[in-house]
C-alpha atoms as a PDB file:
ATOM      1  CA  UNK A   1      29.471  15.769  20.592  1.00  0.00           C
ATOM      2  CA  UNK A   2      28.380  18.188  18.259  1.00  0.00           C
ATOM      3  CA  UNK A   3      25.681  17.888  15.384  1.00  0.00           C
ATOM      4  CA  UNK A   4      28.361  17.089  12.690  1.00  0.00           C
ATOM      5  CA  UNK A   5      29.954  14.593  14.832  1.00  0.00           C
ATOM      6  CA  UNK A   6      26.644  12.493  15.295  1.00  0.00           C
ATOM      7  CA  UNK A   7      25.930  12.893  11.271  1.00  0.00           C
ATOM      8  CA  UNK A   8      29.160  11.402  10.594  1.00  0.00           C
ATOM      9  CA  UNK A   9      27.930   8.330  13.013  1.00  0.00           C
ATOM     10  CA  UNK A  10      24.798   7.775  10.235  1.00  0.00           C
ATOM     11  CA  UNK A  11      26.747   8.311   7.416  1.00  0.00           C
ATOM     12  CA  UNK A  12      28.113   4.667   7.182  1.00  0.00           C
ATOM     13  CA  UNK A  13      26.734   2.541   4.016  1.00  0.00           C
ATOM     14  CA  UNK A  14      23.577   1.187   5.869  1.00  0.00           C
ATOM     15  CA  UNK A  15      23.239  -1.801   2.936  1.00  0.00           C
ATOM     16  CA  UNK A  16      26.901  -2.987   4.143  1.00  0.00           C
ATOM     17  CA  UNK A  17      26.621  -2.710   7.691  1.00  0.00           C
ATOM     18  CA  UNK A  18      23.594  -5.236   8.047  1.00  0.00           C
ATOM     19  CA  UNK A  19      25.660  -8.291   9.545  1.00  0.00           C
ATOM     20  CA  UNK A  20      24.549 -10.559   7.654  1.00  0.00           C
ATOM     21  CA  UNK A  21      25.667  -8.613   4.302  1.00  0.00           C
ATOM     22  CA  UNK A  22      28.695  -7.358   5.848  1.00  0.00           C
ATOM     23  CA  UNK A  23      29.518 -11.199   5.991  1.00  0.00           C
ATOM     24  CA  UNK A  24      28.844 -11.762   2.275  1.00  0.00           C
ATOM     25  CA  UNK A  25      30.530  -8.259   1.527  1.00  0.00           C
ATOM     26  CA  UNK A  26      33.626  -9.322   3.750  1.00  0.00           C
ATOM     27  CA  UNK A  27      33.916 -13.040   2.289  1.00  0.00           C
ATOM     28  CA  UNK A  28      33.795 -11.777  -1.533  1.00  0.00           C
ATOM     29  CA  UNK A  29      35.938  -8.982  -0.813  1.00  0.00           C
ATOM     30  CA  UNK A  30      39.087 -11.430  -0.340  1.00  0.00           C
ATOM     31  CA  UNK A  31      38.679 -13.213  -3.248  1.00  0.00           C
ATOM     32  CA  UNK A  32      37.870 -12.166  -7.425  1.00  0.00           C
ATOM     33  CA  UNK A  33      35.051 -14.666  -7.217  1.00  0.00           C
ATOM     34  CA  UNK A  34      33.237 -17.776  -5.266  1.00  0.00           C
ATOM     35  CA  UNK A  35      30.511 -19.726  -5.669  1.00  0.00           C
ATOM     36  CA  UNK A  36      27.317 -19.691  -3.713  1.00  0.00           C
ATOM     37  CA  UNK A  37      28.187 -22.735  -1.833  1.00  0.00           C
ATOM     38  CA  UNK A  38      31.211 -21.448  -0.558  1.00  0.00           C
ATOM     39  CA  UNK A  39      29.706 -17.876   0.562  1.00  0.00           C
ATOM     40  CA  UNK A  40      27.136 -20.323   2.113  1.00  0.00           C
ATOM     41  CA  UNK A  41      29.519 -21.917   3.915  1.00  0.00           C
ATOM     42  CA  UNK A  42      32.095 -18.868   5.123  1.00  0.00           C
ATOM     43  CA  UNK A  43      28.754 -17.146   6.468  1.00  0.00           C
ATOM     44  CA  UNK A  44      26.647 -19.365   8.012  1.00  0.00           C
ATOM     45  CA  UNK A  45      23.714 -18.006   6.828  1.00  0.00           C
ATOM     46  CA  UNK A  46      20.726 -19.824   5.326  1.00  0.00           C
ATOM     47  CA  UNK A  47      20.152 -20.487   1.581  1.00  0.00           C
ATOM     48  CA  UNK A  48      16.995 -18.765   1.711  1.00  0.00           C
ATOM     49  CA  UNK A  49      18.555 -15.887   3.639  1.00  0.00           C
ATOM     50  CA  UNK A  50      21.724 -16.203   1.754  1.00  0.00           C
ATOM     51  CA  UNK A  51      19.984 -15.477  -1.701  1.00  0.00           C
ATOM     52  CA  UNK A  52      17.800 -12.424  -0.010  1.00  0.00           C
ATOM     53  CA  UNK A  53      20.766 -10.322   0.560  1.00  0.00           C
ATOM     54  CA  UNK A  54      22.401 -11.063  -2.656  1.00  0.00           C
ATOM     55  CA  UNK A  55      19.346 -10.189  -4.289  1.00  0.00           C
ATOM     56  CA  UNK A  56      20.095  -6.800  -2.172  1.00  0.00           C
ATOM     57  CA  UNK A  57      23.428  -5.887  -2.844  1.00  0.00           C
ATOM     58  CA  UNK A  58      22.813  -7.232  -6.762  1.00  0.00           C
ATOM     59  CA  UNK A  59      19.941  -4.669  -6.907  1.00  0.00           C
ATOM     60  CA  UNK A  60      22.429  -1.763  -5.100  1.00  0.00           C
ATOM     61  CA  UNK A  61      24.957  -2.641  -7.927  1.00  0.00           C
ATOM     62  CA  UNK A  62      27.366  -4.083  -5.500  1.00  0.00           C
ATOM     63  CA  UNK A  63      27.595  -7.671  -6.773  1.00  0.00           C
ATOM     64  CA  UNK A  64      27.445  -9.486  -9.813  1.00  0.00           C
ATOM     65  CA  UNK A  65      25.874 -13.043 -10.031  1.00  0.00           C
ATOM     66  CA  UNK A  66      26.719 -15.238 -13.122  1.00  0.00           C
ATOM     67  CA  UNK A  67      24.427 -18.906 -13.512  1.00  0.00           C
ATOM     68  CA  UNK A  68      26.279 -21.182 -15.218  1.00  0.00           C
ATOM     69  CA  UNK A  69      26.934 -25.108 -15.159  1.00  0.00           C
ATOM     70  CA  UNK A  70      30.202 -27.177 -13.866  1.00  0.00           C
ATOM     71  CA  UNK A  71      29.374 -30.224 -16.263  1.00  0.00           C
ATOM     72  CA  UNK A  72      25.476 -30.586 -16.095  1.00  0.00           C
ATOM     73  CA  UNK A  73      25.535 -29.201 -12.332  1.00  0.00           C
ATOM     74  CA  UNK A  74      24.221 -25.646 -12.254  1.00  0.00           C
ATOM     75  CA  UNK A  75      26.419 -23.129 -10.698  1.00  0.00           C
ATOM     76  CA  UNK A  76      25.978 -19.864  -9.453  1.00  0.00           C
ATOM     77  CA  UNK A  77      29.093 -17.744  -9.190  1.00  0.00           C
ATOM     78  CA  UNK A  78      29.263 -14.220  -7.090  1.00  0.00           C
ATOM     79  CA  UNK A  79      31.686 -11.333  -7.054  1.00  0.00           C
ATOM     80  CA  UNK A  80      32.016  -7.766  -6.096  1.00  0.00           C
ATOM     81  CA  UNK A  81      31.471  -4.998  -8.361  1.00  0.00           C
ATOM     82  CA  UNK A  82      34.267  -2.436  -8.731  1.00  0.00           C
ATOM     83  CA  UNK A  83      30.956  -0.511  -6.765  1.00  0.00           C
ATOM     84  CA  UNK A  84      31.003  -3.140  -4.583  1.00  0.00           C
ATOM     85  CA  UNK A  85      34.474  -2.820  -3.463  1.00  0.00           C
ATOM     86  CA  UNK A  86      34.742   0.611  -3.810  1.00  0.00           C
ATOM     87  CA  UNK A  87      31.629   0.702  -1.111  1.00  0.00           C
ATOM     88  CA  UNK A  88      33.250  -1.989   0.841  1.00  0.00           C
ATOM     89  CA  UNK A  89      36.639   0.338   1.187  1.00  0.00           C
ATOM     90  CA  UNK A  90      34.174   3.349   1.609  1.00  0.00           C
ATOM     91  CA  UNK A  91      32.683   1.679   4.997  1.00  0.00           C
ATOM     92  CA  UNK A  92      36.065   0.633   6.176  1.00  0.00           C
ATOM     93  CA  UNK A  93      37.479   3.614   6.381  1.00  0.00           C
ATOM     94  CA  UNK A  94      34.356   5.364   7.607  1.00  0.00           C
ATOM     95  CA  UNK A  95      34.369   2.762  10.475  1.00  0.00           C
ATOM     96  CA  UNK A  96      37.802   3.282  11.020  1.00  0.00           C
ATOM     97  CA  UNK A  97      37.570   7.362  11.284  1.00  0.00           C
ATOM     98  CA  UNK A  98      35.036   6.878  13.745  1.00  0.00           C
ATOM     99  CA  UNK A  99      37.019   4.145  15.812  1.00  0.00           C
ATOM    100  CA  UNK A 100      39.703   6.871  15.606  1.00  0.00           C
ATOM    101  CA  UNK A 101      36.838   9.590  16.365  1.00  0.00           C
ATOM    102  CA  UNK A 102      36.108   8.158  19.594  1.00  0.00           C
ATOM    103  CA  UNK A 103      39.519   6.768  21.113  1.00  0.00           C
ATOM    104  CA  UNK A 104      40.231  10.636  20.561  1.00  0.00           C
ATOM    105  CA  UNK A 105      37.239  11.996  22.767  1.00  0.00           C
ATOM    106  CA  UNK A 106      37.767   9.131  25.084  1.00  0.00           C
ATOM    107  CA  UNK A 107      41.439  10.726  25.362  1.00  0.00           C
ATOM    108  CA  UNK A 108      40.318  14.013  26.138  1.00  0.00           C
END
């Protein structure tokens, strides 16, 4: 494996790839919007730990959250950033180049 082969294996978006963000990322990717409970839910992950890596991916520019109320019950609603899903498509393909990358030096 040469030296441009192993870059290309560092070059994936290292914010994304964290599992528990590639969750969130995955989860918000299929939909225009959810709310915190559901992403909750879908993920598993704690509130706590939830509402660290949104904090993350807000700061990156990758999601948008939005406060607001569903009668007098506070809501918090989340969604991808065209950034966000542009990143999201970004590490998809780069994951599946390298899938591709190393079925074809497993071939050789």
């Amino acid at each position: 494996m040469s030296d441009s082969d192993l870059r290309r294996l560092t070059e994936v978006d290292r914010l994304i790839h964290e599992p528990a963000r590639l969750l969130i990322v995955t989860t918000l990717y299929m939909v225009e919007q959810a709310d915190f409970l559901f992403v909750l839910t879908n993920t598993g992950l704690t509130k706590g730990n939830l509402s660290a890596h949104l904090s993350k991916l807000e700061g990156a520019g990758y999601l948008d959250i939005h406060k607001t109320y569903r009668g007098k019950v506070p809501q918090t609603l989340l969604a991808l950033t065209p950034a966000g899903r542009t990143a999201f498509e970004a590490y998809r393909k780069q994951l599946k180049n390298l899938y591709l990358f190393s079925e074809g030096e497993e071939g050789s």
